[in-house]
C-alpha atoms as a PDB file:
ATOM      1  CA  UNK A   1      22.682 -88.901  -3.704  1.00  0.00           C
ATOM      2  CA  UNK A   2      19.647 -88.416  -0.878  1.00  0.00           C
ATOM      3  CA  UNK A   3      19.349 -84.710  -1.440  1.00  0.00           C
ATOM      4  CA  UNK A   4      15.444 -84.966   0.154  1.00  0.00           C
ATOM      5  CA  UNK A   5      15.116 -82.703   3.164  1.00  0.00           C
ATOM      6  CA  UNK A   6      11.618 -85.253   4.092  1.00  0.00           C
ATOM      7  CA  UNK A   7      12.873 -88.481   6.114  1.00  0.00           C
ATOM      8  CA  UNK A   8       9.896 -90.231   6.792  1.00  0.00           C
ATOM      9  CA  UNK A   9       6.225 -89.763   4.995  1.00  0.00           C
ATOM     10  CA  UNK A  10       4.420 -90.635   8.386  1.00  0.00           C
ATOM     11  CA  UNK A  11       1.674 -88.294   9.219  1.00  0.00           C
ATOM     12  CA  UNK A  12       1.602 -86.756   5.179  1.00  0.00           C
ATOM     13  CA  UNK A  13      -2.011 -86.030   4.363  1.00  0.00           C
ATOM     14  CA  UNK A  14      -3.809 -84.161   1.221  1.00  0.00           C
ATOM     15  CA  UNK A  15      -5.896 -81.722   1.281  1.00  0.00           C
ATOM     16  CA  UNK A  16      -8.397 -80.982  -0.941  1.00  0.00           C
ATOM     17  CA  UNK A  17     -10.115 -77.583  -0.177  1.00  0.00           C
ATOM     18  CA  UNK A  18     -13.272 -77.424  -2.724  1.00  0.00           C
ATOM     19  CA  UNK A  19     -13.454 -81.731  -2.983  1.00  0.00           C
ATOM     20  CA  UNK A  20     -16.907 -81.213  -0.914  1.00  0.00           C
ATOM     21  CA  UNK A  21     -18.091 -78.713  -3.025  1.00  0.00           C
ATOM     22  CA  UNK A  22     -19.500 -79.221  -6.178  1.00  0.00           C
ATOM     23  CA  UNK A  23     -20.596 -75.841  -6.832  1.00  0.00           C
ATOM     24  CA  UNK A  24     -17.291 -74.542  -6.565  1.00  0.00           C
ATOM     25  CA  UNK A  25     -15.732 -76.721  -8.374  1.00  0.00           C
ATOM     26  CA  UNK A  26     -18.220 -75.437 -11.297  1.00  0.00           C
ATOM     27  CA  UNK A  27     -17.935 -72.335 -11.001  1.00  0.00           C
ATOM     28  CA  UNK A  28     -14.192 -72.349 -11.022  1.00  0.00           C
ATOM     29  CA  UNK A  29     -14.429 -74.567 -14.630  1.00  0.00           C
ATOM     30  CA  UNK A  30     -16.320 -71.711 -15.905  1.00  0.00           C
ATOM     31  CA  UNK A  31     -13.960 -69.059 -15.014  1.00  0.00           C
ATOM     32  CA  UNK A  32     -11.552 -71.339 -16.875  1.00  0.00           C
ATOM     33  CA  UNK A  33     -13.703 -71.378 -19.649  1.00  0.00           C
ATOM     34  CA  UNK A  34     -14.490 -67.919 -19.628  1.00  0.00           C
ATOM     35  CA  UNK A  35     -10.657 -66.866 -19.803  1.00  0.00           C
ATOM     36  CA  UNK A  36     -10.196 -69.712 -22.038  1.00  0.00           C
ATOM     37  CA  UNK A  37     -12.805 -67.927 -24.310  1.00  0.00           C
ATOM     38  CA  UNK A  38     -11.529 -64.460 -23.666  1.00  0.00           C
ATOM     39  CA  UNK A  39      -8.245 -65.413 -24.698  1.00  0.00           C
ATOM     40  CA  UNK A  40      -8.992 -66.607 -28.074  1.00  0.00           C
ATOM     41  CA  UNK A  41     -11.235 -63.498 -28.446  1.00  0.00           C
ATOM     42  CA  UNK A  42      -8.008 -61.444 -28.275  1.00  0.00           C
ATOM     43  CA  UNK A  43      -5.438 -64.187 -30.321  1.00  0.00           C
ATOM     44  CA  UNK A  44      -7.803 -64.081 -33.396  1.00  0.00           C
ATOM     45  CA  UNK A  45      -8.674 -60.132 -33.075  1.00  0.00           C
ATOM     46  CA  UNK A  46      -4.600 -59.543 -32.900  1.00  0.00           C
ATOM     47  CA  UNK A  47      -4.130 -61.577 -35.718  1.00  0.00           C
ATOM     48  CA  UNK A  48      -7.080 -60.046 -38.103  1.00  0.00           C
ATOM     49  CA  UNK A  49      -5.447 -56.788 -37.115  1.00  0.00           C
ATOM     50  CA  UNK A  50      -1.647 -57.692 -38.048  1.00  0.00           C
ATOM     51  CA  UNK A  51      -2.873 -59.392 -40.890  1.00  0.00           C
ATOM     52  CA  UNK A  52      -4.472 -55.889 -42.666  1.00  0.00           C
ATOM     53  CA  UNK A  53      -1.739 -54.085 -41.117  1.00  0.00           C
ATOM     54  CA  UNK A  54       0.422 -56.096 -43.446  1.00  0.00           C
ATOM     55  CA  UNK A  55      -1.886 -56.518 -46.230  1.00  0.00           C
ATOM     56  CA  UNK A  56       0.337 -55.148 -49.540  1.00  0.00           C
END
């Protein structure tokens, strides 16, 4: 079952785009991070706030 539309690999190349660049490469980790950071802000706020919503 040879469902592959690619018949021969010569000429296939990868491209990195930031591999040269260091700085990006750092900056875009932080902006992970950040989010990363941003979106446990919000987990633990929503779950302090459902949890004395439903407080008895």
């Amino acid at each position: 079952m040879d469902t592959s539309p690619i018949d021969s690999w010569e000429g296939v190349a990868a491209c990195f785009t930031f591999a040269d660049s260091p700085g990006m490469i750092a900056f875009l980790c932080g902006l992970a991070f950040v989010a990363f950071l941003g979106f446990m802000y919000a987990i633990i706020k929503h779950e302090n706030d459902a949890f004395e919503n439903h407080r008895d």
